[in-house]
C-alpha atoms as a PDB file:
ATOM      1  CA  UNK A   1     137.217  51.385  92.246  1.00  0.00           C
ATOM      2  CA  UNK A   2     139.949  54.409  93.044  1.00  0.00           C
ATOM      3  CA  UNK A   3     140.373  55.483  95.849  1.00  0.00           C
ATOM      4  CA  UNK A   4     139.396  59.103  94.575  1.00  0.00           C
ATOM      5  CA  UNK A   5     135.954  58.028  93.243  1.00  0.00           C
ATOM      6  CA  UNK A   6     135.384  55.900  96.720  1.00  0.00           C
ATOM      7  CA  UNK A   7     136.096  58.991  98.622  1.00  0.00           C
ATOM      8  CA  UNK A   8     133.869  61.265  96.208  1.00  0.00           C
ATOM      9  CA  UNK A   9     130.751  58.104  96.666  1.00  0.00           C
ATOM     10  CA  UNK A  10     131.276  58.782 100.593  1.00  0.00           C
ATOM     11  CA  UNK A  11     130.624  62.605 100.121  1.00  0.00           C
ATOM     12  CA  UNK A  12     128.337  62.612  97.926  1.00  0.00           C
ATOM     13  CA  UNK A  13     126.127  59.911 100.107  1.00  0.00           C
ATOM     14  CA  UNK A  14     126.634  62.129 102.990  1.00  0.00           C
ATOM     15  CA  UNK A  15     125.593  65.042 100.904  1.00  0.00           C
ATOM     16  CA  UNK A  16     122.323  63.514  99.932  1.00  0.00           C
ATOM     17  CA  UNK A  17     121.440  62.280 103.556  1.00  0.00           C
ATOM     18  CA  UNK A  18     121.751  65.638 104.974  1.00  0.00           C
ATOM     19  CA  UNK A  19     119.060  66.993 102.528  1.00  0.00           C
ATOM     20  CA  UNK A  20     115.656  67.829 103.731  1.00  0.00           C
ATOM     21  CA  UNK A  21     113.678  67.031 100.743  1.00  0.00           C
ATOM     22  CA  UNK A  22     115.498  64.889  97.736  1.00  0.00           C
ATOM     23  CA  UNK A  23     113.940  66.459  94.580  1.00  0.00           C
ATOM     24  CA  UNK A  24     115.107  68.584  92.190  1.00  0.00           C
ATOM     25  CA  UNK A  25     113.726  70.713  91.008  1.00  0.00           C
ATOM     26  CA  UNK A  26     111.911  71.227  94.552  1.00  0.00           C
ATOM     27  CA  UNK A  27     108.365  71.164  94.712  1.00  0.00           C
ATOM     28  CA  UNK A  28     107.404  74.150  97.207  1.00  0.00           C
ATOM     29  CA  UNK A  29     103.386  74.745  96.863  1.00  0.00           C
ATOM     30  CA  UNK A  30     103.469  77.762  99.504  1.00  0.00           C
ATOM     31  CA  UNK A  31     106.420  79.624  97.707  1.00  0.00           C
ATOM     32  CA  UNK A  32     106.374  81.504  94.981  1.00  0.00           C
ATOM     33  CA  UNK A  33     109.349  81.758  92.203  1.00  0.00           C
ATOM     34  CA  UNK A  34     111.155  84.144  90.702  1.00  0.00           C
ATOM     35  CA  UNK A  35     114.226  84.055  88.323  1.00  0.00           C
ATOM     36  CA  UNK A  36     117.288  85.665  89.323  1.00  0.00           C
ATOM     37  CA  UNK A  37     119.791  85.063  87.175  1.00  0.00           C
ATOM     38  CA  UNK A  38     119.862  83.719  83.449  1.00  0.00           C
ATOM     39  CA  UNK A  39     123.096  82.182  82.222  1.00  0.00           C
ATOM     40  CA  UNK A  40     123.086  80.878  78.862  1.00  0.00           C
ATOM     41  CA  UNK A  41     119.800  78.567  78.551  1.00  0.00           C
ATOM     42  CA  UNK A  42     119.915  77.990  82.632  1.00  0.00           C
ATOM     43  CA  UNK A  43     117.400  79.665  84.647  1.00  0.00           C
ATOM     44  CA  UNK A  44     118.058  80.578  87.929  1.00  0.00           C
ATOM     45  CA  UNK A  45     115.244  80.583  90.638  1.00  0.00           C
ATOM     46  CA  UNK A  46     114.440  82.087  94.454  1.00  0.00           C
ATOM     47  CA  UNK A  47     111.315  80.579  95.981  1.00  0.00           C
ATOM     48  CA  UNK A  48     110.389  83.219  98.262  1.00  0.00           C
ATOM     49  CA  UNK A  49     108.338  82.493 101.303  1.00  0.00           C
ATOM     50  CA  UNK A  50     106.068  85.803 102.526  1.00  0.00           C
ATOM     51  CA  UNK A  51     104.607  86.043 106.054  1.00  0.00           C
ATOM     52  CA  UNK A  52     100.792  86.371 106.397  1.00  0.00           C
ATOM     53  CA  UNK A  53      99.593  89.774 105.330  1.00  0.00           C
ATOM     54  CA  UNK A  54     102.732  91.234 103.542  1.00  0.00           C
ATOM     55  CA  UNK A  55     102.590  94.003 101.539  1.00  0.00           C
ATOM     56  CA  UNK A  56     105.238  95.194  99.068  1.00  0.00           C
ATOM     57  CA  UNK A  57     104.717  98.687 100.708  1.00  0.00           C
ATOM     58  CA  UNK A  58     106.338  96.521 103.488  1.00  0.00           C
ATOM     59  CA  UNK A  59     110.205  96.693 104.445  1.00  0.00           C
ATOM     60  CA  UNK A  60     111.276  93.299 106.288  1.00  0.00           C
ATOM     61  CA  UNK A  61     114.087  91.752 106.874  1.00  0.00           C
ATOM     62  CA  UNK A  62     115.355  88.952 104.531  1.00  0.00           C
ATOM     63  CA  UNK A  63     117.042  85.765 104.575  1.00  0.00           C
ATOM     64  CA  UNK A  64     118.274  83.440 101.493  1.00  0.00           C
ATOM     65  CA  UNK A  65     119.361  79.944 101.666  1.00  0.00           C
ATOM     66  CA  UNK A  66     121.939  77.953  99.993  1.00  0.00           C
ATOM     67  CA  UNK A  67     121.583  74.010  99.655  1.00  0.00           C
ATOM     68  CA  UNK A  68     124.348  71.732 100.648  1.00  0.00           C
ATOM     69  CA  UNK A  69     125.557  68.948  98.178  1.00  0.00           C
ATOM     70  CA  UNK A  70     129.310  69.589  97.684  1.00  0.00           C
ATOM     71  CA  UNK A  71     129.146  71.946  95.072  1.00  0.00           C
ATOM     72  CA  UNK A  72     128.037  68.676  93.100  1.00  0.00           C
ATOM     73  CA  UNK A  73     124.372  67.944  93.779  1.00  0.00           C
ATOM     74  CA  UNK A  74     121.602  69.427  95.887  1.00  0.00           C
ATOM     75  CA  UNK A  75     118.434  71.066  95.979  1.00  0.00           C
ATOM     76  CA  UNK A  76     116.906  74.085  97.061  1.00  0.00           C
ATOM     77  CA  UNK A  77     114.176  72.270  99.180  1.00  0.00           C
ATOM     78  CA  UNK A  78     116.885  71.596 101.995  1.00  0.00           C
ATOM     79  CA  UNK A  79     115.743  74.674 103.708  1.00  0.00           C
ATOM     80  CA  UNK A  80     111.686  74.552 103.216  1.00  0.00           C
ATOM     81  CA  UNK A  81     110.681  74.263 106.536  1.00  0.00           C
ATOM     82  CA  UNK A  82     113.653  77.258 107.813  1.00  0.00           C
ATOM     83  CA  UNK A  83     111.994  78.927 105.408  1.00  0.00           C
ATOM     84  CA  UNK A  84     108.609  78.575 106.731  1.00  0.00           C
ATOM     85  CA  UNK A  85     109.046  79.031 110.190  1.00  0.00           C
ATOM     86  CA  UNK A  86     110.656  82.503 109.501  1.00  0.00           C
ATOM     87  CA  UNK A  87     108.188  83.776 107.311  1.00  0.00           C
ATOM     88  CA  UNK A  88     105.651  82.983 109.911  1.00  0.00           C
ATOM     89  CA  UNK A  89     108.438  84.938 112.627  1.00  0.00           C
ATOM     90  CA  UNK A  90     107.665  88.072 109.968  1.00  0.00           C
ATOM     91  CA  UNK A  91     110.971  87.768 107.587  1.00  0.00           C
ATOM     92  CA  UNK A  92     110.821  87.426 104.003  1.00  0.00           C
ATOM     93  CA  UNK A  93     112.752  83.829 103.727  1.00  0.00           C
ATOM     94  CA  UNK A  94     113.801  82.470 100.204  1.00  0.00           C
ATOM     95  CA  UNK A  95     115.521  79.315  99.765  1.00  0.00           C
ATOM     96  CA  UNK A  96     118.102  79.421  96.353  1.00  0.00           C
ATOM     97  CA  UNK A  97     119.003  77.483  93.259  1.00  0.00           C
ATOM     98  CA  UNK A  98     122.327  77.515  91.879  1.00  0.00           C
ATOM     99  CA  UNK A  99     124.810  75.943  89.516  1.00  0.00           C
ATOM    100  CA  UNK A 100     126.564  72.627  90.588  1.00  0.00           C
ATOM    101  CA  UNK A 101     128.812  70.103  88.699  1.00  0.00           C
ATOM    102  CA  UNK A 102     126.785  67.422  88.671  1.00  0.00           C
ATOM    103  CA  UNK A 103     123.835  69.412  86.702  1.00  0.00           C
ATOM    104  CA  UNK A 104     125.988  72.015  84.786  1.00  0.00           C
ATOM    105  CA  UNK A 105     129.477  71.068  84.771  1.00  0.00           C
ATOM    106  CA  UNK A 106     130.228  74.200  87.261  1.00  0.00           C
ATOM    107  CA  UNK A 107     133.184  74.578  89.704  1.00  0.00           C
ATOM    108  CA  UNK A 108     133.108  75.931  93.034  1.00  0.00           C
ATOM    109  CA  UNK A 109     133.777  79.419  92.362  1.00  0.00           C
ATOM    110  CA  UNK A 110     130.626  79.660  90.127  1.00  0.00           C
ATOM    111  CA  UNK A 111     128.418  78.123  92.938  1.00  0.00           C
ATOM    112  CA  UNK A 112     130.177  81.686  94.611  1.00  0.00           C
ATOM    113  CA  UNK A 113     128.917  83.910  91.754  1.00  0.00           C
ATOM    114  CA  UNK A 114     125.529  82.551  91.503  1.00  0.00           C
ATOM    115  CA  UNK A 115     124.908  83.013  95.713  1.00  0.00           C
ATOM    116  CA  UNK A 116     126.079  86.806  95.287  1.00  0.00           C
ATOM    117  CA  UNK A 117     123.934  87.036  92.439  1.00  0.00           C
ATOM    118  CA  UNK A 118     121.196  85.928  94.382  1.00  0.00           C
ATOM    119  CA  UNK A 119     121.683  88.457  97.045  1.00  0.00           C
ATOM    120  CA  UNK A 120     122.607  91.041  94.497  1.00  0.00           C
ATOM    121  CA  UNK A 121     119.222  90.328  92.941  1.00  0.00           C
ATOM    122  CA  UNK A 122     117.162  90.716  96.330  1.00  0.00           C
ATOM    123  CA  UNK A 123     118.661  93.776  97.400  1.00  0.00           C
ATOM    124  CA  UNK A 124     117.615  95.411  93.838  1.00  0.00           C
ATOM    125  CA  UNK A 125     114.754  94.158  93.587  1.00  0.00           C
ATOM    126  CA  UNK A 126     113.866  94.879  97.811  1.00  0.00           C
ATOM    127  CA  UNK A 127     111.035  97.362  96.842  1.00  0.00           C
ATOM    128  CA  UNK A 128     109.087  94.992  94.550  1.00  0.00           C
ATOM    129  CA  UNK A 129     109.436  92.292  97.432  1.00  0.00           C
ATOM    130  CA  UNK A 130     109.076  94.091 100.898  1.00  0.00           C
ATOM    131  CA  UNK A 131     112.201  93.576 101.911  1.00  0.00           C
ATOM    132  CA  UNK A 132     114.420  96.093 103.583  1.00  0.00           C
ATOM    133  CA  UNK A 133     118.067  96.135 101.844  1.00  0.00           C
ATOM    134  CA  UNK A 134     119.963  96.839 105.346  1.00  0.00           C
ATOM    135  CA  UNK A 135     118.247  93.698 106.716  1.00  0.00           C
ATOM    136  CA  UNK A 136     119.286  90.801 104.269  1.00  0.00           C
ATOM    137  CA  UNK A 137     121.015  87.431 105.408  1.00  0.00           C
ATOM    138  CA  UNK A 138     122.467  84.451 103.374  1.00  0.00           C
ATOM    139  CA  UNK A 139     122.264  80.966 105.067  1.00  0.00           C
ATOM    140  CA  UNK A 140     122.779  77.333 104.460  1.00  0.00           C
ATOM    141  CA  UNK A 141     124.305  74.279 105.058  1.00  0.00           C
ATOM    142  CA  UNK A 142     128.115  72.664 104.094  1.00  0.00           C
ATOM    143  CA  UNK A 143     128.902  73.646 101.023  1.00  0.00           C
ATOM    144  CA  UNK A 144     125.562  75.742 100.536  1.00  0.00           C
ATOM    145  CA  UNK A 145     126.810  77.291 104.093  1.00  0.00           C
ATOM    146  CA  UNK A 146     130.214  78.285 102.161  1.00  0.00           C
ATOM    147  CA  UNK A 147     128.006  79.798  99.494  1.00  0.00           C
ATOM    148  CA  UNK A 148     126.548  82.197 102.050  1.00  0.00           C
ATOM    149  CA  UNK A 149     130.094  82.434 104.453  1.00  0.00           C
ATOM    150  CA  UNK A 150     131.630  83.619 100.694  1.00  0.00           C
ATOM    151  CA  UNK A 151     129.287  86.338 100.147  1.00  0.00           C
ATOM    152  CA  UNK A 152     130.077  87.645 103.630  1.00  0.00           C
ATOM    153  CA  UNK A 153     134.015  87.649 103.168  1.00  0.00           C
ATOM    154  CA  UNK A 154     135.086  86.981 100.078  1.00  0.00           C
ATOM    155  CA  UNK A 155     135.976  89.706  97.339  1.00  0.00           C
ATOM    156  CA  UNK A 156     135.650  89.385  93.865  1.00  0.00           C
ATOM    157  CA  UNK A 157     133.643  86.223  91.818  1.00  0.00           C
ATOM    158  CA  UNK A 158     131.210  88.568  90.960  1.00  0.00           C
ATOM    159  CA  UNK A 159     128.941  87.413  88.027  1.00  0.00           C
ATOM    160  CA  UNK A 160     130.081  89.725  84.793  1.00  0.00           C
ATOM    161  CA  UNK A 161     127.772  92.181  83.551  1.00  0.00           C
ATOM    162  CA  UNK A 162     125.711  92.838  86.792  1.00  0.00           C
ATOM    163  CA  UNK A 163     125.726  96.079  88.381  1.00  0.00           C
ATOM    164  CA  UNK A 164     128.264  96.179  91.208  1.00  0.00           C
ATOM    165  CA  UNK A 165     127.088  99.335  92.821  1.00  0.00           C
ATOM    166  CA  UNK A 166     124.478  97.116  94.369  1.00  0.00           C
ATOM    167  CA  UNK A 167     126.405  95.267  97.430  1.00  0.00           C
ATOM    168  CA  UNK A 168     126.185  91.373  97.022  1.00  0.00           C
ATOM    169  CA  UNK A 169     127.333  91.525 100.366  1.00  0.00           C
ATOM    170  CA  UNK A 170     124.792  90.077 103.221  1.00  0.00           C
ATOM    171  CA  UNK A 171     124.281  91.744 106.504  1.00  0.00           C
ATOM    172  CA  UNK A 172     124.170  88.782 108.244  1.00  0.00           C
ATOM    173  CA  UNK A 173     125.185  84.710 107.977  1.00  0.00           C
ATOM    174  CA  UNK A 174     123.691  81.968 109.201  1.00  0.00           C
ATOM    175  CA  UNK A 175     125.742  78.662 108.726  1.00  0.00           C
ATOM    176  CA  UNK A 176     124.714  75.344 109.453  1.00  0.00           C
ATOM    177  CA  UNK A 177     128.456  72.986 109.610  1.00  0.00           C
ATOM    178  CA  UNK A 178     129.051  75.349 107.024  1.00  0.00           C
ATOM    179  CA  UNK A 179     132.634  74.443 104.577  1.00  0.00           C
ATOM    180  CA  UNK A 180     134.392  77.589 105.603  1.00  0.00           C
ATOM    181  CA  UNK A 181     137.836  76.249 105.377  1.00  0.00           C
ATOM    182  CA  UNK A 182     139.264  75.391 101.811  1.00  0.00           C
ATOM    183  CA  UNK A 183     142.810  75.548 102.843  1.00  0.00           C
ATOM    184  CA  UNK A 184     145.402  72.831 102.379  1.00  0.00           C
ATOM    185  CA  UNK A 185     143.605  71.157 105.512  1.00  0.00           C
ATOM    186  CA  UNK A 186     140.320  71.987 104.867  1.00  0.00           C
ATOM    187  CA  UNK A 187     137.132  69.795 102.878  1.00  0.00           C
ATOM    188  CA  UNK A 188     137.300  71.080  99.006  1.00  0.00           C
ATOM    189  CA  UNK A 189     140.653  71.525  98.689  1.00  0.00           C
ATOM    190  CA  UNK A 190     141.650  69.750  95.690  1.00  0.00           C
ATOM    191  CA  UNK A 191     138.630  71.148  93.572  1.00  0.00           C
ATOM    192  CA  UNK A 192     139.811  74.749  94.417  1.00  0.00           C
ATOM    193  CA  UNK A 193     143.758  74.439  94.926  1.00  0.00           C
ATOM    194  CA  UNK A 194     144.428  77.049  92.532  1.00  0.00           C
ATOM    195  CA  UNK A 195     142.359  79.369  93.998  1.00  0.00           C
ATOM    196  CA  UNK A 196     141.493  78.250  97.919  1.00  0.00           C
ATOM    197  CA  UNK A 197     142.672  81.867  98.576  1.00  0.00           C
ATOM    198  CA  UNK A 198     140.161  83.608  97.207  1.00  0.00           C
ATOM    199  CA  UNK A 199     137.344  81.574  97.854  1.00  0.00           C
ATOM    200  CA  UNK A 200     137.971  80.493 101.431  1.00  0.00           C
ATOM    201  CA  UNK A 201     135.655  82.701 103.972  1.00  0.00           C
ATOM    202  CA  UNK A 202     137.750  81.610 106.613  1.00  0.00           C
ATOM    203  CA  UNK A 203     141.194  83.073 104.764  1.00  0.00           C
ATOM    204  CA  UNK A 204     138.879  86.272 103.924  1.00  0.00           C
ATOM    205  CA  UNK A 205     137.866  87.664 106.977  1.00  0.00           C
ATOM    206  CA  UNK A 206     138.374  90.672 107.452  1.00  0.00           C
ATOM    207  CA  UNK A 207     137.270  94.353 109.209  1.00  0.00           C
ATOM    208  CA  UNK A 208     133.485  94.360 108.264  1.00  0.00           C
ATOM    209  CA  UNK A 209     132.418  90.545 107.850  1.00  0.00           C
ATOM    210  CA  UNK A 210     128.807  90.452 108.874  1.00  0.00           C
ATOM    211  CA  UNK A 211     127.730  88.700 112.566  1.00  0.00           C
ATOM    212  CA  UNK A 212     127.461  84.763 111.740  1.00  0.00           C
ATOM    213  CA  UNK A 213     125.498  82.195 113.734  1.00  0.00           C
ATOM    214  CA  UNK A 214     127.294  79.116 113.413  1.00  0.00           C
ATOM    215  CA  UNK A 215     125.762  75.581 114.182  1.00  0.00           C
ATOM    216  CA  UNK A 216     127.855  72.220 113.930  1.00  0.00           C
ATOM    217  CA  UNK A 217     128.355  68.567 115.643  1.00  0.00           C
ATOM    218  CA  UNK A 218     131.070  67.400 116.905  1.00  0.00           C
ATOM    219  CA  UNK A 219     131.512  64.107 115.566  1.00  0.00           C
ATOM    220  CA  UNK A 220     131.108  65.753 111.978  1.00  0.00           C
ATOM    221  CA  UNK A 221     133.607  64.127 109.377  1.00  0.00           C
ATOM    222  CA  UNK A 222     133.781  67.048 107.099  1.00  0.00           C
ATOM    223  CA  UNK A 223     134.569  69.924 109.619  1.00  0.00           C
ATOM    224  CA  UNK A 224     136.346  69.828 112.767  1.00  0.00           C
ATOM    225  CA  UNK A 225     135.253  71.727 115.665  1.00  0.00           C
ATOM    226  CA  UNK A 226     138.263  73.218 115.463  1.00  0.00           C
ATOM    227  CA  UNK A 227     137.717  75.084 112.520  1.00  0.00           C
ATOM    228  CA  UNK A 228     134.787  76.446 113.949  1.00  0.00           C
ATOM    229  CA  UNK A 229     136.782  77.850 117.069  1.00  0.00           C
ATOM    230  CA  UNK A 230     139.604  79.038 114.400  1.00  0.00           C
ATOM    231  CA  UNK A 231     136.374  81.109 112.475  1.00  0.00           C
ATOM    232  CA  UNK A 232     134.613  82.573 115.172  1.00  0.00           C
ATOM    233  CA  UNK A 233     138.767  83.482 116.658  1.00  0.00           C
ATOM    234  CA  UNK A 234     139.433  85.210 113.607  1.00  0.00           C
ATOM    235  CA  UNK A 235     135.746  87.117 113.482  1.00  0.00           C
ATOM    236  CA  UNK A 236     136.178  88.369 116.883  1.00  0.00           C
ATOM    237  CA  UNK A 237     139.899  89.691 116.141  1.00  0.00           C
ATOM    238  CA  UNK A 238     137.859  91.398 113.141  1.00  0.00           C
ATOM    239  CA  UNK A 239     136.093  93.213 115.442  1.00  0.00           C
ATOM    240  CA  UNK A 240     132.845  90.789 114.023  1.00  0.00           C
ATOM    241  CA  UNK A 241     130.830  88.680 115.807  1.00  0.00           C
ATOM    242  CA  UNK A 242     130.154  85.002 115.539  1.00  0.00           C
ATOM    243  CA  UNK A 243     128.504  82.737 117.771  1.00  0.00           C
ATOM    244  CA  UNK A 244     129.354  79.307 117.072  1.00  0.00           C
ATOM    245  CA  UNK A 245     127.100  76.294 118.776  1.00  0.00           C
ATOM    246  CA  UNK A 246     128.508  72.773 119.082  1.00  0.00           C
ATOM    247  CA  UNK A 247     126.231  69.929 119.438  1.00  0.00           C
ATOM    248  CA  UNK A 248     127.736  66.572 121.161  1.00  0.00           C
ATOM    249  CA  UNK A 249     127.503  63.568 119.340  1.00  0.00           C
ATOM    250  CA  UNK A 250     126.271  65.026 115.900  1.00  0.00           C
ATOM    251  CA  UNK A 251     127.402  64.349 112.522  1.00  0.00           C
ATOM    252  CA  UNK A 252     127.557  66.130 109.609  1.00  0.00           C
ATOM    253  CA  UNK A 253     123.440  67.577 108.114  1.00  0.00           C
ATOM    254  CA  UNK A 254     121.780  67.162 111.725  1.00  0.00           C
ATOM    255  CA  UNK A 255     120.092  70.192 111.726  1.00  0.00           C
ATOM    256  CA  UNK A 256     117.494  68.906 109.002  1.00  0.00           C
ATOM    257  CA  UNK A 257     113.994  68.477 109.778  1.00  0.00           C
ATOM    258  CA  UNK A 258     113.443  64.682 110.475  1.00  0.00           C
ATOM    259  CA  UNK A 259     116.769  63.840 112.338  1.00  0.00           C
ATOM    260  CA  UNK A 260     116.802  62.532 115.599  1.00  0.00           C
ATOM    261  CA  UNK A 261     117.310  64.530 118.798  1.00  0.00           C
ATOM    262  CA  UNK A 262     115.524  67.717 117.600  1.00  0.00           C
ATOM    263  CA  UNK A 263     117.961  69.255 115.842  1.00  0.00           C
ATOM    264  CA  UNK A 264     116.078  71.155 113.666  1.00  0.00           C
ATOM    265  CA  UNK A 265     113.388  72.709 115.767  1.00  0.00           C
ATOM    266  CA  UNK A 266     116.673  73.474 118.549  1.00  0.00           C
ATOM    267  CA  UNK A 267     118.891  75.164 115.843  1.00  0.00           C
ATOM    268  CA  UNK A 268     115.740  77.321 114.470  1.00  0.00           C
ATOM    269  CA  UNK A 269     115.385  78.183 117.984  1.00  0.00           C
ATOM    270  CA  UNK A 270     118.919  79.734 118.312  1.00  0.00           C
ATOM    271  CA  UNK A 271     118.572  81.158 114.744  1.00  0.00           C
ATOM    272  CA  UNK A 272     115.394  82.790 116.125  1.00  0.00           C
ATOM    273  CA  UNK A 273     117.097  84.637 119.201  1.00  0.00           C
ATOM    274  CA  UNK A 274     120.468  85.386 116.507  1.00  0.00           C
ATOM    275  CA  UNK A 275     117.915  87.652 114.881  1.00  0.00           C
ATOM    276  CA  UNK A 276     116.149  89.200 117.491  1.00  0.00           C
ATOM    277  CA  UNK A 277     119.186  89.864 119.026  1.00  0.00           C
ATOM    278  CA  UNK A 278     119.901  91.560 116.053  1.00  0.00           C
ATOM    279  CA  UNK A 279     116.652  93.446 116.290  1.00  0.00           C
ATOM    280  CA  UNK A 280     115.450  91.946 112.699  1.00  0.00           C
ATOM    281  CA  UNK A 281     112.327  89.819 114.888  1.00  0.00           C
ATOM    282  CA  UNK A 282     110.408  90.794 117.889  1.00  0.00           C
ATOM    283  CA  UNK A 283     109.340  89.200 120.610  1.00  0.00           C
ATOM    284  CA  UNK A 284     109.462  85.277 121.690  1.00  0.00           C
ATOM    285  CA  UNK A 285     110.318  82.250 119.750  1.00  0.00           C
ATOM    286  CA  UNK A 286     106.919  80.728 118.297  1.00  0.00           C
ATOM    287  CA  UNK A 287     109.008  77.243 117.710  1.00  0.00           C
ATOM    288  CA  UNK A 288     108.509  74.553 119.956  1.00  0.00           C
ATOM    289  CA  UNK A 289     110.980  71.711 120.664  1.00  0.00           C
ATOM    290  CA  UNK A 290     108.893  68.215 121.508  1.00  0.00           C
END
């Protein structure tokens, strides 16, 4: 076997042990879907999560999820239980599909359109789903967390034909060991070489570029802790906020529900205060950590 394709079997195993749930399509019985975005015969779907009495009359705030996978695989069940625990905090969580090599022979930069399609989508359609369009967040995790760090920073790779008076832009980010860094030493560089300049959050930020919470290990293989540090430098230099938390001893997808040490109920927990602090959530925490 090459080299190449060993190193690709390595990601690509990482990829699918850092996933919450492994089917695809996702099978979310307390979420309801809606299609976003057509393109050709592929359907696009949210699966939107609502807290406990909402009413469209409503105006909450709003977070979407992007999957991790490499830009290859994935599925939009990673973030379930985020999803749930918000929507029971009072946000309107949704948790998105999008295009990927592996089912639709896509590159990176279209895995970029689809996510500010997504939150192109949510803010015009904020009415019809409660949500307040001043309070709306993208999240996820590696290269579903660049999905969401691209619409924050990134201009341009807008899908063609939508209407670009409506910001794709998210208000907030929250980014679990998110691939920020496609640079000539950063993970994805060879699929975007051409272009790593205009889809690399971390070589777009700029005056503007919504707060970030940031979560990562450091003994992940994909992104150094340095890169966070280098992100979170550059935000603050912006004039932007990002709060980056390093966890000692964790690889790369330990924030999923299941993994040992309690990552997942600790980094909800910080996500939680992120958005209070923001004034999006009120009061205390409901999540406990065993």
């Amino acid at each position: 076997m090459k080299a190449s394709l060993i190193f690709s079997s390595i990601i690509l195993a990482l990829a699918a042990s850092a996933l919450g749930k492994p089917s695809y399509p996702p099978e979310l019985p307390d979420a309801r879907e809606e299609v976003y975005k057509t393109i050709g015969e592929t359907k696009l779907k949210l699966w939107i999560f609502e807290p406990n009495g909402h009413k469209i009359s409503d105006k909450r705030p709003a977070v979407v999820f992007f999957f991790g996978g490499g830009w290859r695989a994935g599925t939009p069940g990673q973030f379930e239980m985020q999803c749930k625990y918000l929507a029971s905090r009072g946000m309107i969580t949704m948790t998105a599909d999008y295009r990927v090599s592996s089912r639709h022979g896509t590159k990176a930069t279209a895995c970029v359109e689809d996510g500010k399609s997504a939150v192109r989508w949510i803010r015009q359609n904020a009415k019809k789903l409660g949500v307040d369009p001043e309070r709306l967040a993208a999240g996820g995790g590696s290269a579903g967390g660049h999905v969401a760090a691209a619409t924050g920073t990134v201009s341009g790779l807008e899908e063609e034909g939508e209407d670009l008076s409506v910001s794709s832009k998210p208000d907030a980010l929250a980014l679990f060991n998110p691939v920020y860094d496609n640079g000539p030493k950063g993970y994805g560089h060879s699929r975007v070489a051409g272009r790593y300049k205009e889809i690399s959050p971390i070589h777009n930020i700029r005056k503007g570029t919504p707060p970030a919470i940031v979560f990562l290990g450091d003994r992940d293989s994909l992104i150094p802790v340095s890169t966070a540090e280098k992100y979170k430098a550059l935000m603050e230099k912006a004039g932007s906020r990002s709060d980056l938390h390093v966890y000692a001893g964790q690889p790369h997808g330990f924030f999923n529900k299941g993994k040992k040490g309690n990552y997942y109920e600790k980094t909800v927990l910080e996500m939680d205060k992120f958005f209070v602090s923001l004034g999006w959530l009120q009061g205390k925490p409901t999540i406990k950590i065993p």
